[in-house]
Protein backbone atom coordinates (compact mmCIF):
# COMPACT_ATOMS: atom_id res chain seq x y z
CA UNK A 1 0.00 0.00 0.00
CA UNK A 2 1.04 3.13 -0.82
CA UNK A 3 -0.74 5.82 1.31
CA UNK A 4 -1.08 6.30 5.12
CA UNK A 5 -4.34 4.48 5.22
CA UNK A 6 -3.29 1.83 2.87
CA UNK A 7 -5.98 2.53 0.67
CA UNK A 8 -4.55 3.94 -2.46
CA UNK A 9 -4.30 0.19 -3.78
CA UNK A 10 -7.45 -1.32 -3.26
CA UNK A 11 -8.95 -2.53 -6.43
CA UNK A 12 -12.50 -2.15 -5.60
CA UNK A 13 -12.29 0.97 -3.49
CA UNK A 14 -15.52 2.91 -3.17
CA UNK A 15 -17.30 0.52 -5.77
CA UNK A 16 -20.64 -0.76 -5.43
CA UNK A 17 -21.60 -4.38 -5.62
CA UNK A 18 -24.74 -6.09 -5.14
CA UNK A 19 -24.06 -9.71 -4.61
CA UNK A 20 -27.15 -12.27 -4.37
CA UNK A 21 -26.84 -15.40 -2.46
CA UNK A 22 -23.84 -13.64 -1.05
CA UNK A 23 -24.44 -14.83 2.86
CA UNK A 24 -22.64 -18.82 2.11
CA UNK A 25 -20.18 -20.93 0.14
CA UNK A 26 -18.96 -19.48 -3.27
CA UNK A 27 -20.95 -15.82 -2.52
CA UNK A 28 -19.83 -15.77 0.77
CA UNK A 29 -16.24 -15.64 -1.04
CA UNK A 30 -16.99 -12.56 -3.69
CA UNK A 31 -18.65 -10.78 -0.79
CA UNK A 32 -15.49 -10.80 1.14
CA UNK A 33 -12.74 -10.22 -1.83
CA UNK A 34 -14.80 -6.98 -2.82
CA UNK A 35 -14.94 -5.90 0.84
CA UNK A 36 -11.44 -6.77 1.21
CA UNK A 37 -10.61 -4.49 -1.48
CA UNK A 38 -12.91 -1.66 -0.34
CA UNK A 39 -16.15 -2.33 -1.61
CA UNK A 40 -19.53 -1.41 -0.90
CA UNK A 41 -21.36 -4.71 -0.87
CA UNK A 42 -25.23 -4.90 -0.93
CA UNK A 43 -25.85 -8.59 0.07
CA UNK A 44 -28.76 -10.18 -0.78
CA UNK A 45 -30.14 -13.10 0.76
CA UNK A 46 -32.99 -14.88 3.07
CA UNK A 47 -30.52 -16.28 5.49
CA UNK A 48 -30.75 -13.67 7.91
CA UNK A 49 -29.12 -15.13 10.86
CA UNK A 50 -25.92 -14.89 8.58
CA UNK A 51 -26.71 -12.04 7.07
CA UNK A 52 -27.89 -9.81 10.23
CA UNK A 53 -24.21 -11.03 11.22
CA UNK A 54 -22.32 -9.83 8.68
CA UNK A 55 -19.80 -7.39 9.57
CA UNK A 56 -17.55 -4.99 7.83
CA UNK A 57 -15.63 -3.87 11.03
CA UNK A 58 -11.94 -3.34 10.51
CA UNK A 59 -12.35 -3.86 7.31
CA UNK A 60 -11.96 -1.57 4.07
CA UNK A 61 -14.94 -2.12 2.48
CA UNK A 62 -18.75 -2.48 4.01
CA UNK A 63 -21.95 -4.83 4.37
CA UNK A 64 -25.00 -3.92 3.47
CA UNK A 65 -27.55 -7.15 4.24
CA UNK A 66 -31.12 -6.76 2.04
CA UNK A 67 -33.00 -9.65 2.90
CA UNK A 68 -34.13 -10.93 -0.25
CA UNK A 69 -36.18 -13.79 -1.85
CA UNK A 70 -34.47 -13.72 -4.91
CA UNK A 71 -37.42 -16.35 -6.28
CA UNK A 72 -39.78 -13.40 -6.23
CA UNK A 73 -39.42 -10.27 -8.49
CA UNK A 74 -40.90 -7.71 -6.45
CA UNK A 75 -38.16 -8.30 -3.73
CA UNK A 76 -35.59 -8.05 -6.00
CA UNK A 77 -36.52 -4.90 -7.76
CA UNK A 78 -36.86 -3.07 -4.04
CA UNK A 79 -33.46 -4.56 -2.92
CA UNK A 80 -31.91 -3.17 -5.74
CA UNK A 81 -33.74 0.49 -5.55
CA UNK A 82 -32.57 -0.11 -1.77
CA UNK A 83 -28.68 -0.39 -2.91
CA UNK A 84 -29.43 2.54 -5.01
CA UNK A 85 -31.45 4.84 -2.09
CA UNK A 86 -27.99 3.76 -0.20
CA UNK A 87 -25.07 4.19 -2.46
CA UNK A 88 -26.32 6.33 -5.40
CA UNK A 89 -25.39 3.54 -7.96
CA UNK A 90 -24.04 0.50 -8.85
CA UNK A 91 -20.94 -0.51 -10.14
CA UNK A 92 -21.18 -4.43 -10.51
CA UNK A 93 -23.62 -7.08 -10.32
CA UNK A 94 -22.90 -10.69 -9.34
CA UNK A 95 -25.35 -13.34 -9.80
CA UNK A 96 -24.04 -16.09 -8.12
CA UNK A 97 -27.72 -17.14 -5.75
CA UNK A 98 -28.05 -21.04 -6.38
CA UNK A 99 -29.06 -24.43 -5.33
CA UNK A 100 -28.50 -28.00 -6.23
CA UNK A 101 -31.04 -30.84 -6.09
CA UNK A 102 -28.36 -33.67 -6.31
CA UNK A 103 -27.51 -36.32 -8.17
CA UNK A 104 -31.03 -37.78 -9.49
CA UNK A 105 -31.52 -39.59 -13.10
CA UNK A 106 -34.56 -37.56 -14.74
CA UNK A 107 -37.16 -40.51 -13.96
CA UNK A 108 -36.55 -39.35 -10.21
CA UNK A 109 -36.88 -35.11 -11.02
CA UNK A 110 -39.98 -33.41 -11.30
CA UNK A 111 -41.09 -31.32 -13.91
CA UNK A 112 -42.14 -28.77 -10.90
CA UNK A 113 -38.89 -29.80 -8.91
CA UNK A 114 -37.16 -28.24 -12.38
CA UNK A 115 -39.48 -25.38 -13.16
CA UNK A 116 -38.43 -24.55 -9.30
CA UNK A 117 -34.45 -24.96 -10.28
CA UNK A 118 -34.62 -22.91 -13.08
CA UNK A 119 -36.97 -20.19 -11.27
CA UNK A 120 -33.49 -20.19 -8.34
CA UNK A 121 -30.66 -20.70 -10.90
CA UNK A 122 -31.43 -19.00 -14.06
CA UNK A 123 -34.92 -16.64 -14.02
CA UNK A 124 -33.43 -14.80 -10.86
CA UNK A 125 -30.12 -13.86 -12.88
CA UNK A 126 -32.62 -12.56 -15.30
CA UNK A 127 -34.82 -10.74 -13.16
CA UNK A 128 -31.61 -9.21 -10.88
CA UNK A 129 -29.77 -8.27 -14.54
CA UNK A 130 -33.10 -6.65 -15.57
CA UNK A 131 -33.42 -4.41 -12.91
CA UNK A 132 -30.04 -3.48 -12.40
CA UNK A 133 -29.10 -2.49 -15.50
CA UNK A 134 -30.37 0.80 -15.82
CA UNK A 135 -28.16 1.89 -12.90
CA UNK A 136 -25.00 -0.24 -14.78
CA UNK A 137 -25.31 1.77 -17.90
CA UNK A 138 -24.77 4.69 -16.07
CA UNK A 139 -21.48 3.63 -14.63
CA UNK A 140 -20.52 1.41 -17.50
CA UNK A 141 -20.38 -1.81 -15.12
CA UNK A 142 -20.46 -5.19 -15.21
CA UNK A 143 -22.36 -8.09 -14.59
CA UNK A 144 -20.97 -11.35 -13.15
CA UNK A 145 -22.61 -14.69 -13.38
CA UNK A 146 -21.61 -17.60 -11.70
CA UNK A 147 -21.95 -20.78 -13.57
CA UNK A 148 -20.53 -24.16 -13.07
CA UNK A 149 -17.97 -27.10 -14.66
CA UNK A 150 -21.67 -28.34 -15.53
CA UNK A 151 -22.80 -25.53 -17.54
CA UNK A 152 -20.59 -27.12 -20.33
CA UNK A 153 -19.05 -30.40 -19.64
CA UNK A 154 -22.38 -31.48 -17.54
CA UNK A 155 -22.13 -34.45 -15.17
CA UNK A 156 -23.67 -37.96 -14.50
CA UNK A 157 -27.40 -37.81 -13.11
CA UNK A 158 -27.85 -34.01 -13.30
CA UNK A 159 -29.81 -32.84 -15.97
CA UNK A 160 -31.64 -30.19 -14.42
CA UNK A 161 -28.52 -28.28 -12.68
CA UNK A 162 -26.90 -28.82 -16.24
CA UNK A 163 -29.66 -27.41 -17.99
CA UNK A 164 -29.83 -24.09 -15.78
CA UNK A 165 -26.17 -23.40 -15.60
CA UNK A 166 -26.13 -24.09 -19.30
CA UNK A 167 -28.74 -21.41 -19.62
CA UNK A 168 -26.88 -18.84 -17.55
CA UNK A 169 -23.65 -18.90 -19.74
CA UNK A 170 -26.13 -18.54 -22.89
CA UNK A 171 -27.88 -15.89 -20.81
CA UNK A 172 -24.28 -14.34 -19.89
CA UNK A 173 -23.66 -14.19 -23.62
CA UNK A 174 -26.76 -12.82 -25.19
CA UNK A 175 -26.66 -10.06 -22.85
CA UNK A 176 -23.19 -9.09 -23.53
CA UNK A 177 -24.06 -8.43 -26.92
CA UNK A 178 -26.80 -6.37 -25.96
CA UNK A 179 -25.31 -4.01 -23.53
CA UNK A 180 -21.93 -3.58 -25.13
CA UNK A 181 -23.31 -0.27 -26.84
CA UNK A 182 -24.04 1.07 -23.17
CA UNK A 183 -20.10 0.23 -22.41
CA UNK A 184 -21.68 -2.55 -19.43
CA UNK A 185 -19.50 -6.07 -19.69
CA UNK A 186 -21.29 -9.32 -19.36
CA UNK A 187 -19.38 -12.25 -17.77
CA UNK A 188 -19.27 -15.70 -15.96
CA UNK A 189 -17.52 -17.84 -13.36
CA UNK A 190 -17.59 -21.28 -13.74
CA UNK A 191 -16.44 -23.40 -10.74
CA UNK A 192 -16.36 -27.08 -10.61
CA UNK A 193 -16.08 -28.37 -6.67
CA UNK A 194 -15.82 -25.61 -3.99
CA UNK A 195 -14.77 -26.55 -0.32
CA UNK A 196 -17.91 -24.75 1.07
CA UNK A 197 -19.72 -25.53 4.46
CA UNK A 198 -22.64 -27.37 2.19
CA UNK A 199 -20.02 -29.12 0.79
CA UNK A 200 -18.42 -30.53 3.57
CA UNK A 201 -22.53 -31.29 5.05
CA UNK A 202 -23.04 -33.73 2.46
CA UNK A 203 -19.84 -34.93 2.29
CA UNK A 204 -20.02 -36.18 5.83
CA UNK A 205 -23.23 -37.63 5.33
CA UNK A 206 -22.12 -40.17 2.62
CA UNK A 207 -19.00 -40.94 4.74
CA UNK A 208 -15.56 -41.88 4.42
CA UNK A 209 -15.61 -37.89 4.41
CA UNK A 210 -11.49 -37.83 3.16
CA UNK A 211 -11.81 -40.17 0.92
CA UNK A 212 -14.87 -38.52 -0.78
CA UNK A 213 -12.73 -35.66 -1.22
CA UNK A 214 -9.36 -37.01 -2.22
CA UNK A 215 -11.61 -39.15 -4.79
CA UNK A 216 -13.21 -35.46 -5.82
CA UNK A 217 -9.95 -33.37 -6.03
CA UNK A 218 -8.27 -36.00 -8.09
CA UNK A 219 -10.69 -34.96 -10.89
CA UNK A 220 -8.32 -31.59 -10.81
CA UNK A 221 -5.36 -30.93 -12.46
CA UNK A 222 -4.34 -29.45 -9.21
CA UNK A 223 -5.51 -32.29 -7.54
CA UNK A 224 -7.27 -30.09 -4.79
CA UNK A 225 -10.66 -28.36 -4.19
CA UNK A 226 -11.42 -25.01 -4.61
CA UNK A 227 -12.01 -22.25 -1.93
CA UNK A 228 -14.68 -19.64 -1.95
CA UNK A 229 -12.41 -16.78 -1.85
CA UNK A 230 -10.26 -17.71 -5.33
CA UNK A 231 -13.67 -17.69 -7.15
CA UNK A 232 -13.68 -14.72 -5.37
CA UNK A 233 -10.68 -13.37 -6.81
CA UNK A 234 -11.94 -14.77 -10.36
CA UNK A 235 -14.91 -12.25 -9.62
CA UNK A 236 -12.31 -9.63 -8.96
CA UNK A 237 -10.44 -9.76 -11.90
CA UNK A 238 -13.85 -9.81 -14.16
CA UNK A 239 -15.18 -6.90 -12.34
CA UNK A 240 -12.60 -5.11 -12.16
CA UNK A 241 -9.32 -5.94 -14.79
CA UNK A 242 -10.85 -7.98 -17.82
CA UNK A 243 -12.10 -3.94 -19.43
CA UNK A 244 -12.08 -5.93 -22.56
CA UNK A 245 -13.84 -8.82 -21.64
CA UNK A 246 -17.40 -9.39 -22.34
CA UNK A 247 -19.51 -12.48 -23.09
CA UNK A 248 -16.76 -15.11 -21.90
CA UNK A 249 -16.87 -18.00 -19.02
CA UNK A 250 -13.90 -18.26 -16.95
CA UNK A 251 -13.00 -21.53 -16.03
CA UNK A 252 -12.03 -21.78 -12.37
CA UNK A 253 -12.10 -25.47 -12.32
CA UNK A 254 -8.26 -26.47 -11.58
CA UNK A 255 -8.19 -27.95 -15.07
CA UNK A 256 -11.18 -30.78 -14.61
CA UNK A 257 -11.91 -30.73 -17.84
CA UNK A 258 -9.16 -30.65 -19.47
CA UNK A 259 -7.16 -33.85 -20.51
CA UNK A 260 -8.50 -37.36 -20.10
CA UNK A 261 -9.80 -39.20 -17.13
CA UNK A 262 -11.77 -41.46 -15.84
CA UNK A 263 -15.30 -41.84 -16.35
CA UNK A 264 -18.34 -41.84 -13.02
């Protein structure tokens, strides 16, 4: 740092972000890179016994918690005019709220169970992106998705997750297009495994926890999971570095798909 505060540096300083989902696992990790780097960070969520105690003490950056049903339109629309009453604008919106029914061949999935997914998934990216872009154009911001190893090389007994994170890179695209004439980039992350709290839940409950995991990271090149606060980073560098980036998916898989391997 190069000031007395130790400000000058920060890469996010005085930004705004609105990140949904942002109270656990992988948005849990983008809300605390931004605030690291001196963000204003509007997090939107229905946990509230996380979110109530969020903090930003000490910290560069700050918390805002909105609770937010991000399945219904009318709450997001008022969380986002909330950001705005708040901060006077946005800078950068990450869509990252998200859910996973499992492993389940498509005789066990409902087609309610997968209107539901794609209502979570993919409709609320929509809906968020919708209403936040007037404010983006403005500031010529960004939008970042998160998608998922499975938005492109899919996986064994999950057709419905497939099919919504396969929608939000197509959504991540087509929207780049559009709003490259107002100077707002459109981008995604796409994880595969994330050590996350969830993670670890059902990890334990099919047992032989360490196993389960050295089994999982050996489907990485790196041959370890990934932690919340590199996708984090990955975030970062879309919001705030990749100014000639638009429509892409960044991989932040450790090389899973890459070379061969064996088959579940």
């Amino acid at each position: 740092m190069s000031d007395a505060n130790g400000l000058q540096n920060l890469r996010f300083r005085n930004k705004v972000a609105i990140v949904t989902g942002g109270c656990c696992g992988v948005g849990r990790g983008c809300v605390d890179v931004l605030v690291d780097e001196g963000g204003k960070v509007a997090v939107l969520d229905i946990n509230d016994e996380v979110g109530t105690s969020l903090t930003s003490d000490g910290l560069p950056g700050e918390l805002f918690f909105i609770h937010c049903d991000m399945n219904k339109e009318d709450d997001i629309k008022s969380a986002i005019e909330k950001v705005v009453e708040k901060y006077g604008h946005i800078d950068c919106l990450v869509n990252n709220v998200g859910t996973n029914p499992g492993s389940n061949p498509i005789d066990k999935l409902t087609v309610q169970g997968f209107r539901d997914l794609l209502n979570t998934n993919l409709v609320s990216y929509f809906a968020a992106s919708k209403y936040a872009l007037p404010y983006l154009r403005k500031t010529k911001g960004c939008i970042v998705n998160t998608g998922s190893i499975g938005s492109s090389a899919a996986a064994l007994e999950m057709p419905s997750y497939c099919a919504s994170k396969g929608g939000t890179i197509a959504l991540t695209k087509a929207l780049a297009i559009d709003e490259a004439k107002h100077g707002v980039r459109v981008n995604a992350v796409s994880p595969s495994i994330v050590d996350t709290p969830l993670f670890r839940k059902v990890i334990k409950e099919w047992g032989e926890e360490q196993a389960q995991i050295d089994m999982l990271a050996s489907f990485t090149q790196l041959g370890r999971l990934s932690l919340p606060r590199e996708i984090g980073k990955a975030c970062l560098f879309l919001a705030v570095d990749a100014t000639f980036t638009t429509g892409e998916e960044l991989m932040c898989t450790g090389g899973s798909e890459i070379g061969y391997g064996v088959k579940q």
